[in-house]
Protein backbone atom coordinates (compact mmCIF):
# COMPACT_ATOMS: atom_id res chain seq x y z
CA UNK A 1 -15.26 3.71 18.45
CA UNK A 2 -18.12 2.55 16.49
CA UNK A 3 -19.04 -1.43 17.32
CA UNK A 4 -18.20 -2.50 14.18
CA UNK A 5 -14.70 -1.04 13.50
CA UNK A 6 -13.98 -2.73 16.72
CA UNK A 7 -15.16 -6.17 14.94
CA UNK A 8 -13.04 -4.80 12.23
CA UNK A 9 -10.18 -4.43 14.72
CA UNK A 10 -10.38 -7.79 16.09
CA UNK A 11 -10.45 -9.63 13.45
CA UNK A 12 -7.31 -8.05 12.21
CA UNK A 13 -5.64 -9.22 15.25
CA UNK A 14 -6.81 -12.60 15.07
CA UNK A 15 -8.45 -14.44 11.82
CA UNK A 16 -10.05 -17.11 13.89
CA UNK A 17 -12.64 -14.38 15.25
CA UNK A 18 -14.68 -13.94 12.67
CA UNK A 19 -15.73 -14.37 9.12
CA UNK A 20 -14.65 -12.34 5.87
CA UNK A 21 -17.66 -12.93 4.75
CA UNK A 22 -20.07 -11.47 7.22
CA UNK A 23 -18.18 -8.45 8.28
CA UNK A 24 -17.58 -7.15 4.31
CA UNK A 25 -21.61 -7.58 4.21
CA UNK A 26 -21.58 -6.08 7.27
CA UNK A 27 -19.48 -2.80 6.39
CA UNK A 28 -20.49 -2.64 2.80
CA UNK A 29 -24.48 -1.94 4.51
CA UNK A 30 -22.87 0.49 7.51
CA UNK A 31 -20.81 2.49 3.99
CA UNK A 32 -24.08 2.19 1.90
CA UNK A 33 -26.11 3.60 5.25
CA UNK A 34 -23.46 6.27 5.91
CA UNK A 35 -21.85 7.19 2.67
CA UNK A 36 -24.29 9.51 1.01
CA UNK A 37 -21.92 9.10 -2.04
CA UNK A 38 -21.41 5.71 -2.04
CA UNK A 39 -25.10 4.94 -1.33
CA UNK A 40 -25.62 7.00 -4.45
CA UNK A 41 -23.05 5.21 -6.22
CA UNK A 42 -24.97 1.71 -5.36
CA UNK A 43 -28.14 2.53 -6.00
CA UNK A 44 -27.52 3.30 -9.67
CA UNK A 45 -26.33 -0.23 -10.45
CA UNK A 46 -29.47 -1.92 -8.23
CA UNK A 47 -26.95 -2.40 -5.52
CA UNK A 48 -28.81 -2.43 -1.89
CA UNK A 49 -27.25 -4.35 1.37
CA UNK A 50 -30.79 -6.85 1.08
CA UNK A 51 -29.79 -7.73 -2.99
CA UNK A 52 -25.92 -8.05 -1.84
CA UNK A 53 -25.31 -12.08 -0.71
CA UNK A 54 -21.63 -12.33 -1.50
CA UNK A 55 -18.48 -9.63 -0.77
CA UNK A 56 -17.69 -10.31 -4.36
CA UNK A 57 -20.90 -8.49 -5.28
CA UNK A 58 -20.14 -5.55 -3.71
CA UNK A 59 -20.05 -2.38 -5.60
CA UNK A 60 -16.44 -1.39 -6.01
CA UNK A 61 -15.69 2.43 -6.54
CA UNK A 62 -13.81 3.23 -9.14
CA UNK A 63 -10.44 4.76 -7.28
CA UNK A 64 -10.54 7.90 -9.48
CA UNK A 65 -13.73 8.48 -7.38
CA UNK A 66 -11.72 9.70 -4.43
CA UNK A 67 -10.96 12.34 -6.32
CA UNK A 68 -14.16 14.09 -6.10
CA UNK A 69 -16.57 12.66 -3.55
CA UNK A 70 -15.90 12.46 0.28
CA UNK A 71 -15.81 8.87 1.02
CA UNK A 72 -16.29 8.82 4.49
CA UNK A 73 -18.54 7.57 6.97
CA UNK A 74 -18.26 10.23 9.39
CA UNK A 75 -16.34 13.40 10.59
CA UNK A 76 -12.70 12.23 9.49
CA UNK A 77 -9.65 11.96 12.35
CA UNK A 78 -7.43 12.21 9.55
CA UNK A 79 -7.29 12.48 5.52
CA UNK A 80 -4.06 11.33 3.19
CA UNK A 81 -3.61 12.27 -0.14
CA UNK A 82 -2.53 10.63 -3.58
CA UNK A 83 1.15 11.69 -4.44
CA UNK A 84 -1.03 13.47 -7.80
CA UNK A 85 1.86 12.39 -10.08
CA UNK A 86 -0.90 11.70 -12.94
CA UNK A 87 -3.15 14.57 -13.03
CA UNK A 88 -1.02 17.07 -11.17
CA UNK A 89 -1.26 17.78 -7.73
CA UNK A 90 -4.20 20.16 -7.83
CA UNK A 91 -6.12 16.51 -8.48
CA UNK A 92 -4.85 14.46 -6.33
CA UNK A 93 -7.08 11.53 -4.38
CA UNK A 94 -8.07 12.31 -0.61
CA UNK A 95 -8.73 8.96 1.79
CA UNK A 96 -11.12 10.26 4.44
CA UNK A 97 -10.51 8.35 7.95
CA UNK A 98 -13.53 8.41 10.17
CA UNK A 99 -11.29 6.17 12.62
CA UNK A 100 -7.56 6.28 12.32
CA UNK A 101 -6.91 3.16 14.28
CA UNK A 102 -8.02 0.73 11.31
CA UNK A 103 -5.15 2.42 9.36
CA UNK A 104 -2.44 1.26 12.28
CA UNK A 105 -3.39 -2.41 13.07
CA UNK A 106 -3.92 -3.13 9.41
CA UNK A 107 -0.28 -1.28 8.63
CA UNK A 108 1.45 -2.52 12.02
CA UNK A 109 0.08 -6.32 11.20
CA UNK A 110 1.02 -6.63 7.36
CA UNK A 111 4.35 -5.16 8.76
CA UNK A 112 4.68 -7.63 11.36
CA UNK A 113 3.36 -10.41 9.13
CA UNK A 114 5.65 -9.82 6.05
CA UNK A 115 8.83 -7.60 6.74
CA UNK A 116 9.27 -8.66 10.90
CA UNK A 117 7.92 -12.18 11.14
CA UNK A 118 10.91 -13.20 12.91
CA UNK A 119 12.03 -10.70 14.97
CA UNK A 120 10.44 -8.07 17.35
CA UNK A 121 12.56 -5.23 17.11
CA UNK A 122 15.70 -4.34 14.85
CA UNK A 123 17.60 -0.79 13.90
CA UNK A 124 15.27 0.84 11.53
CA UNK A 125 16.77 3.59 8.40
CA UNK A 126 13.47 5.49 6.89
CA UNK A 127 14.55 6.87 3.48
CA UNK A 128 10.61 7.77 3.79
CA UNK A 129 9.99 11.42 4.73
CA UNK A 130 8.74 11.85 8.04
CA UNK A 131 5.39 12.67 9.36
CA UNK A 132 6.18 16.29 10.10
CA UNK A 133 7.80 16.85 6.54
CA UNK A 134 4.60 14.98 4.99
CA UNK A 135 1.55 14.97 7.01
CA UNK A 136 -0.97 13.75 4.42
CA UNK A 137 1.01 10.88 3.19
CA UNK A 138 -0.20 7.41 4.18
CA UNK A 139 3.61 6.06 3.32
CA UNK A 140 5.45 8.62 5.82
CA UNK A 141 2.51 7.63 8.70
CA UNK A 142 3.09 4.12 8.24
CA UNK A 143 7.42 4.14 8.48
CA UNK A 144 6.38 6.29 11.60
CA UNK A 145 4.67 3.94 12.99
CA UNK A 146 6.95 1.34 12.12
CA UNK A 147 9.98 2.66 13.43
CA UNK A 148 7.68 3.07 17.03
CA UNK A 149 6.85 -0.34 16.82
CA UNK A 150 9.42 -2.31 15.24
CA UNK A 151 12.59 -0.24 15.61
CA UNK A 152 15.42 -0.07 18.49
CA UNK A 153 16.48 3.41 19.91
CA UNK A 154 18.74 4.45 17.85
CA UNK A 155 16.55 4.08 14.53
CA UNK A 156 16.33 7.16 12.50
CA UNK A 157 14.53 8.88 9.10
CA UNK A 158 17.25 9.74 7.08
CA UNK A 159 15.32 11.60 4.57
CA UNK A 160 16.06 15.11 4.91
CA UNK A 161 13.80 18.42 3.37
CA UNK A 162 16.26 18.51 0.58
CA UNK A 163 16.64 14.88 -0.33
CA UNK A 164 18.80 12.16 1.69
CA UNK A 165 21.23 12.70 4.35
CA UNK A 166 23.67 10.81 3.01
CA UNK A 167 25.99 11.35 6.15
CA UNK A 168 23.12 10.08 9.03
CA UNK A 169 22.78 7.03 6.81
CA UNK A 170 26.10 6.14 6.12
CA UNK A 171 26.77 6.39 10.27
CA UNK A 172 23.19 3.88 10.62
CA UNK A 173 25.13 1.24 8.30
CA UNK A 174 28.18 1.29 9.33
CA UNK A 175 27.10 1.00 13.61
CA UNK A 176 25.27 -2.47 11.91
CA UNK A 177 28.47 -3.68 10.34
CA UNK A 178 30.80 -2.84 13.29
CA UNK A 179 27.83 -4.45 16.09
CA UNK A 180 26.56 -6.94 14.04
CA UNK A 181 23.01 -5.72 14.58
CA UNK A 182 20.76 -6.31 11.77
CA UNK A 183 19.27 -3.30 10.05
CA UNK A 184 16.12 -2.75 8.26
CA UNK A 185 15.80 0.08 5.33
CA UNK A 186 12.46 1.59 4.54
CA UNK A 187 12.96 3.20 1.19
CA UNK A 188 10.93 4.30 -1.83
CA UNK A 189 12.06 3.11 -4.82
CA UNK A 190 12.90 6.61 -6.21
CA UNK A 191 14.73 7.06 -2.89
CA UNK A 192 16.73 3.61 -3.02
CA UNK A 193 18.28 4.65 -6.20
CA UNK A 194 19.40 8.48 -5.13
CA UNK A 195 20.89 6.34 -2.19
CA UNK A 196 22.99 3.98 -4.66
CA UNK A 197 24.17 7.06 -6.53
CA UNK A 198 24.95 8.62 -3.25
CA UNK A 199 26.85 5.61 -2.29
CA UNK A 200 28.18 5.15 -5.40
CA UNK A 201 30.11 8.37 -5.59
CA UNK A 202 30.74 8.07 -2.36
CA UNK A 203 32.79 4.73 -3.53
CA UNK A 204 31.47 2.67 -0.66
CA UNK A 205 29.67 -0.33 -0.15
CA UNK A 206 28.56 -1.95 3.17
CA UNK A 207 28.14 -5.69 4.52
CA UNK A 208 25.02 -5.62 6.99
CA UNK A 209 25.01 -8.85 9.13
CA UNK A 210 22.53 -11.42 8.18
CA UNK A 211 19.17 -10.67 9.11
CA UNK A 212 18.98 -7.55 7.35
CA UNK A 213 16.28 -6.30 5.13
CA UNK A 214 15.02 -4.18 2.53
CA UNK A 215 11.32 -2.88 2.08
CA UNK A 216 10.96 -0.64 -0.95
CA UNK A 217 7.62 0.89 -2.82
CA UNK A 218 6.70 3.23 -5.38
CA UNK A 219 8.36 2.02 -8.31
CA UNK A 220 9.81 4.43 -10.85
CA UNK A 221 7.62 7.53 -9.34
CA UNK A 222 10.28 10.32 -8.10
CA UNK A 223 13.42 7.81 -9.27
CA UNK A 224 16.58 9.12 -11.50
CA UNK A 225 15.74 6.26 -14.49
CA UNK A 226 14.38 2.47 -14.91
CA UNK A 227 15.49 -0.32 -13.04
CA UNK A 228 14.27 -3.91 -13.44
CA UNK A 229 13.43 -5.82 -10.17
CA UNK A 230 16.06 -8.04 -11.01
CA UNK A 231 18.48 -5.41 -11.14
CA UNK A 232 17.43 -3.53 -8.00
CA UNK A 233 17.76 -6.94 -6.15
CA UNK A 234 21.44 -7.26 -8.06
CA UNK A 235 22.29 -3.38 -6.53
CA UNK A 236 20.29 -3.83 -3.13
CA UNK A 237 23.43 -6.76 -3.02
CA UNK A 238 25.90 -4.89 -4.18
CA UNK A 239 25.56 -1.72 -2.25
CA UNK A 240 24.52 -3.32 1.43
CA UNK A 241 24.59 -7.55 0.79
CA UNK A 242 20.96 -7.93 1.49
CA UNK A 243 20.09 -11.12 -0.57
CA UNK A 244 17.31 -11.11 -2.51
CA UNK A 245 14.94 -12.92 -0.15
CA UNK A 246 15.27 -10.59 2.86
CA UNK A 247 14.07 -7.75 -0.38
CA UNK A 248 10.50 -7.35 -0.61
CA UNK A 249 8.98 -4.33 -2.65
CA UNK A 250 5.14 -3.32 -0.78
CA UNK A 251 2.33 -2.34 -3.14
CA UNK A 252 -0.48 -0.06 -2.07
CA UNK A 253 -1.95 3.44 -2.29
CA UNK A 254 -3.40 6.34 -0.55
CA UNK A 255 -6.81 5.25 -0.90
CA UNK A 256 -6.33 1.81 1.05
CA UNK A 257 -5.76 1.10 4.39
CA UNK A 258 -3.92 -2.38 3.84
CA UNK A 259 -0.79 -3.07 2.00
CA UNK A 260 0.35 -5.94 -0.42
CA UNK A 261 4.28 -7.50 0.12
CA UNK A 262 6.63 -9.51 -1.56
CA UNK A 263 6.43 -13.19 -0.24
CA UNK A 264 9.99 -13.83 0.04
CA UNK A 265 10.81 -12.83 3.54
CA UNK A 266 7.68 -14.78 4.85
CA UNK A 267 8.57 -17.77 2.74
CA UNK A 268 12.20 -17.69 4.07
CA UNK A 269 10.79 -17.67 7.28
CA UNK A 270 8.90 -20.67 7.39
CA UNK A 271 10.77 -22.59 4.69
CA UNK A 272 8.70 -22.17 1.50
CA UNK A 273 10.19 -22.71 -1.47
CA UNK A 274 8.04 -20.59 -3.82
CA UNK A 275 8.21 -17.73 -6.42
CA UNK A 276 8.11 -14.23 -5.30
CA UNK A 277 4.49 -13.08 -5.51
CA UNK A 278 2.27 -10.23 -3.76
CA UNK A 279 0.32 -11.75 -1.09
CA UNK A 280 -2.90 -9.97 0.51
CA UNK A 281 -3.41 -10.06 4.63
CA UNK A 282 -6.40 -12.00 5.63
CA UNK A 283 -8.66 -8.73 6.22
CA UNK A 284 -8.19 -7.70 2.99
CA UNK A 285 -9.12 -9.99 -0.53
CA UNK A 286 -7.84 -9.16 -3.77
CA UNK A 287 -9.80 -9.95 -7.65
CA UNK A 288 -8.37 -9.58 -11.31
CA UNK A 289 -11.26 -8.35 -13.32
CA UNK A 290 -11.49 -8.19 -17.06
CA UNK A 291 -10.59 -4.74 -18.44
CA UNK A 292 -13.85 -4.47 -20.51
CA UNK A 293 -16.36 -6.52 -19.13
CA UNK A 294 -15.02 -6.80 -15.37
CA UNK A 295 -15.72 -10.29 -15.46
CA UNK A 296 -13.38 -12.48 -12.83
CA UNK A 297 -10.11 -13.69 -14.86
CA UNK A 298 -9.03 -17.02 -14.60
CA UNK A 299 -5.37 -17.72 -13.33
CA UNK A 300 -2.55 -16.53 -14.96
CA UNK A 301 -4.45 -13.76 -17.22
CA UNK A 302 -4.02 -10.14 -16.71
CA UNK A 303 -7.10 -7.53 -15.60
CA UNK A 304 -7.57 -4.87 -13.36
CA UNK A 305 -7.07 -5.06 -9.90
CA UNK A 306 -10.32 -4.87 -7.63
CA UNK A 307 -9.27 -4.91 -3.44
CA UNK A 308 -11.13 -5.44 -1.22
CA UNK A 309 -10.29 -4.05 1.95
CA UNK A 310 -11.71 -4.28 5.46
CA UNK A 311 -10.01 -1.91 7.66
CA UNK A 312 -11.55 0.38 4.91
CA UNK A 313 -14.57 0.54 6.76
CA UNK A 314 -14.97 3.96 7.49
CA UNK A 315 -14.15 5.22 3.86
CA UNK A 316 -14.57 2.37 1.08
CA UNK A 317 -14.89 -1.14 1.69
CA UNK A 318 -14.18 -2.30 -1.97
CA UNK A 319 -11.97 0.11 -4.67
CA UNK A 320 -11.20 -0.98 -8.37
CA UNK A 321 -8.21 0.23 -9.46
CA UNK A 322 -6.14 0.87 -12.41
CA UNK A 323 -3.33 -1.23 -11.80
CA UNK A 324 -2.76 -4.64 -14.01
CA UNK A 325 -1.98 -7.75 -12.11
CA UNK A 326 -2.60 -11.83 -12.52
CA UNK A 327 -3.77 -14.62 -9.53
CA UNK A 328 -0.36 -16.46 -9.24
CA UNK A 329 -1.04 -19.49 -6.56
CA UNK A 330 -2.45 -18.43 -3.65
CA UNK A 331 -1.33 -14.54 -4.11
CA UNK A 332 -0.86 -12.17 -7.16
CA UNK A 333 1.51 -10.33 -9.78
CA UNK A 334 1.51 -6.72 -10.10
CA UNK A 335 2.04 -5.98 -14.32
CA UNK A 336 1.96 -2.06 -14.24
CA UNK A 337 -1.06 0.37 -15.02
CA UNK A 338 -3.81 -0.46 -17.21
CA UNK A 339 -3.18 1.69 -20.71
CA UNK A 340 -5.49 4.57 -20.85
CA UNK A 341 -7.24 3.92 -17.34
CA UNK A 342 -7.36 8.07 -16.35
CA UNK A 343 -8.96 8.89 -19.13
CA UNK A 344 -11.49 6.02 -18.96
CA UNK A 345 -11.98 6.89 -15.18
CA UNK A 346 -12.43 10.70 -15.58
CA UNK A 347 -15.23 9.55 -17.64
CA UNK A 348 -16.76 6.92 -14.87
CA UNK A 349 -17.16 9.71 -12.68
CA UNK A 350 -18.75 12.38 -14.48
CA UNK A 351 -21.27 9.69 -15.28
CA UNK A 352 -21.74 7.72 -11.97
CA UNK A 353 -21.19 10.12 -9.41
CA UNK A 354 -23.31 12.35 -10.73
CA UNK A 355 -20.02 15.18 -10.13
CA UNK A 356 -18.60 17.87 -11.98
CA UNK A 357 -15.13 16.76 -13.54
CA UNK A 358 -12.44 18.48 -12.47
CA UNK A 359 -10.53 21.57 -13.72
CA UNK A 360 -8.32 20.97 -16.64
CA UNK A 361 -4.86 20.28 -15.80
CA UNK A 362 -3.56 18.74 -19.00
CA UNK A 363 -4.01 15.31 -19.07
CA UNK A 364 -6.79 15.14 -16.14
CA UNK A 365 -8.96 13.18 -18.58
C-alpha cells in the first residue's frame, strides 16, 4: 500500500492523528503527480501543488468528468459505476480504485459513526442487491460489507434478481418481533416503497423492538411515485414502528468514497436536541458554491455541492457536483439537483478535458 493511503487510513481511524489540512495538500500533489488527467485538468486553471496553500483551493473536477477520463492514480483493484439513470447507461460514471481499502474504512466508519454508534452488532435486512447480482455498484459493496461487520448470523439480502423476496423478509421481521432483537433495514428508497406495497397487500404491519433502524438512499431513482421525507418517516412507522429518529436517509454517489447521513440517530445517541441535517465524517469536508460564479455561499443559501473527500486519494481528492444543498449549523441540507447541470457539464468537459463528448444518447448534453 502506498505510504500515503496508509496516512489516509489512519487518520480515518482516528482524527487526532493528523491534520485535514496537510494530508488534502498532500494527496491533491500525489493526484496532480499521478493523474495524467487531473494534472491536465490543473494546469489549465494555473493550479500546481507549489501555488495550492489551502484544501479549499484545490481544483475540484467537475463529476461529469468521470465520465470520460480515468481518474486514477494507478492500476485500479476495483472500478464502480454510476447507476446512468441521466444519460442512459451507455454513459454512465466509472470510480477507478487504485486501493480498495480506502473505500471500506471510510464506508465501515461513517457506518459505525452514524447508523451503529451504539451497538456492535444487530440482525441486518439488505433490500440492496448483493455483490454478486451487482458487482460494480458502490451501494451493494458497502451493505456487503456492512452486514460482515455489523450484522449477526442470521442477517440476510432480501433483494432477489427479480425484485424483493417478500417471503425471506417478512420471516427477518417477524424472528425480531417474536425475540425482541433489534433489526436494522438497508433499503433504497425505490426499494422501501415496493416493500410497503408488498406489505401493504400483504395487509401486515410489524412492531420491531426498540432499537431498530432504518437506513435508506437514492431517493425517487427506481421508486413506484413521490414521497415526501415526512411521509416516508410517517410509513417507515406505520409499516415496522421505527420512529423517526432511529430513520436516517445516506447521501452519496459512485464517484466518492465517503458517505453523508442523517444526524438523527447520532443525535439520539448522545442526547442532542437538533434538526435533522446531513453531516460529513471528519476525512471528508463539504462546500456550497455559487451556481455561476462558484464563489463560497454564506449559511442558509443554496449552491452546488463541492466534497471534498480524502479516502479519494487514489481517484479524486475534490469532485463538484450537481446536487443543491445549504450549510445548516455545523452540517448541511441536501435541496435536489441543480436545474440544467448535465447539459452545463457535458459542456465543461469537452472544453477542460480536452475529450471527445460522448455518443448521443438523447439527452447526454
Amino acid at each position: 500500500m502506498h505510504p500515503l493511503y496508509q496516512r489516509v487510513l489512519t487518520y480515518i481511524a482516528d482524527a487526532s492523528a493528523d491534520s485535514f489540512e496537510a494530508l488534502a495538500l498532500d494527496v491533491f500533489q500525489h493526484q496532480f503527480e499521478q493523474s495524467v488527467p487531473y494534472q491536465r485538468f490543473c494546469r489549465s486553471r494555473g493550479a500546481t501543488p507549489d501555488r495550492i496553500a489551502t484544501w479549499q483551493a484545490i481544483p475540484a473536477v467537475p463529476i461529469v468528468a468521470f465520465k470520460y477520463a480515468e481518474l486514477c492514480c494507478g492500476p485500479p483493484q476495483r472500478q464502480f459505476r454510476s447507476s446512468g439513470t441521466t444519460s442512459g447507461a451507455a454513459v454512465r460514471s466509472r470510480h477507478l480504485l487504485p486501493e480498495l481499502e480506502l473505500y471500506r474504512a471510510s464506508a465501515l466508519a461513517g457506518l459505525r459513526r452514524a447508523l451503529f454508534p451504539d451497538v456492535q452488532r444487530m440482525r441486518i435486512a439488505s433490500l440492496i442487491g448483493s455483490v454478486e447480482a451487482l458487482p460494480e455498484s458502490s451501494l451493494a459493496q458497502m451493505a456487503a460489507w456492512a452486514i460482515d461487520e455489523f450484522g449477526t448470523p442470521d442477517s440476510a439480502v432480501v433483494a432477489a434478481a427479480d425484485g424483493l423476496d417478500v417471503d425471506q423478509l417478512t420471516a427477518l421481521l417477524r424472528a425480531s418481533e417474536r425475540d425482541g432483537q433489534p433489526l436494522a433495514l438497508l433499503a433504497t428508497t425505490g426499494a422501501l416503497l415496493h416493500a410497503f406495497d408488498a406489505l401493504t397487500a400483504r395487509n401486515v404491519t410489524f412492531r420491531l423492538p426498540h432499537g431498530s433502524r432504518l437506513m435508506d438512499t437514492g431517493g425517487d431513482k427506481g421508486a413506484p411515485r413521490h414521497l415526501s421525507r415526512k411521509g416516508l418517516l410517517h410509513a417507515v412507522w406505520q409499516a415496522f414502528a421505527i420512529p423517526g429518529y432511529f430513520s436516517i436517509n445516506e447521501y452519496g454517489m459512485a464517484e466518492l468514497s465517503s458517505q453523508y447521513y442523517d444526524s438523527s440517530i447520532r443525535d439520539r445517541v448522545h442526547g442532542r436536541h437538533a434538526p435533522r441535517r446531513k453531516l460529513a465524517p471528519h476525512w471528508a469536508r463539504v462546500a456550497v458554491l455559487d451556481p455561476k460564479t462558484l464563489a463560497p455561499q454564506p449559511a442558509g443559501v443554496a449552491g452546488l455541492l463541492r466534497h471534498v473527500d480524502l479516502a479519494n486519494a487514489g481517484s479524486a481528492l475534490a469532485v463538484l457536483s450537481e446536487d443543491l444543498g445549504a450549510v445548516v449549523e455545523d452540517g448541511f441540507e441536501l435541496l435536489g439537483r441543480a436545474p440544467g447541470a448535465e447539459t452545463r457539464g457535458c459542456s465543461l468537459s469537452a472544453a477542460t478535458w480536452d475529450l471527445p463528448p460522448p455518443a448521443a444518447t438523447g439527452n447526454a448534453g
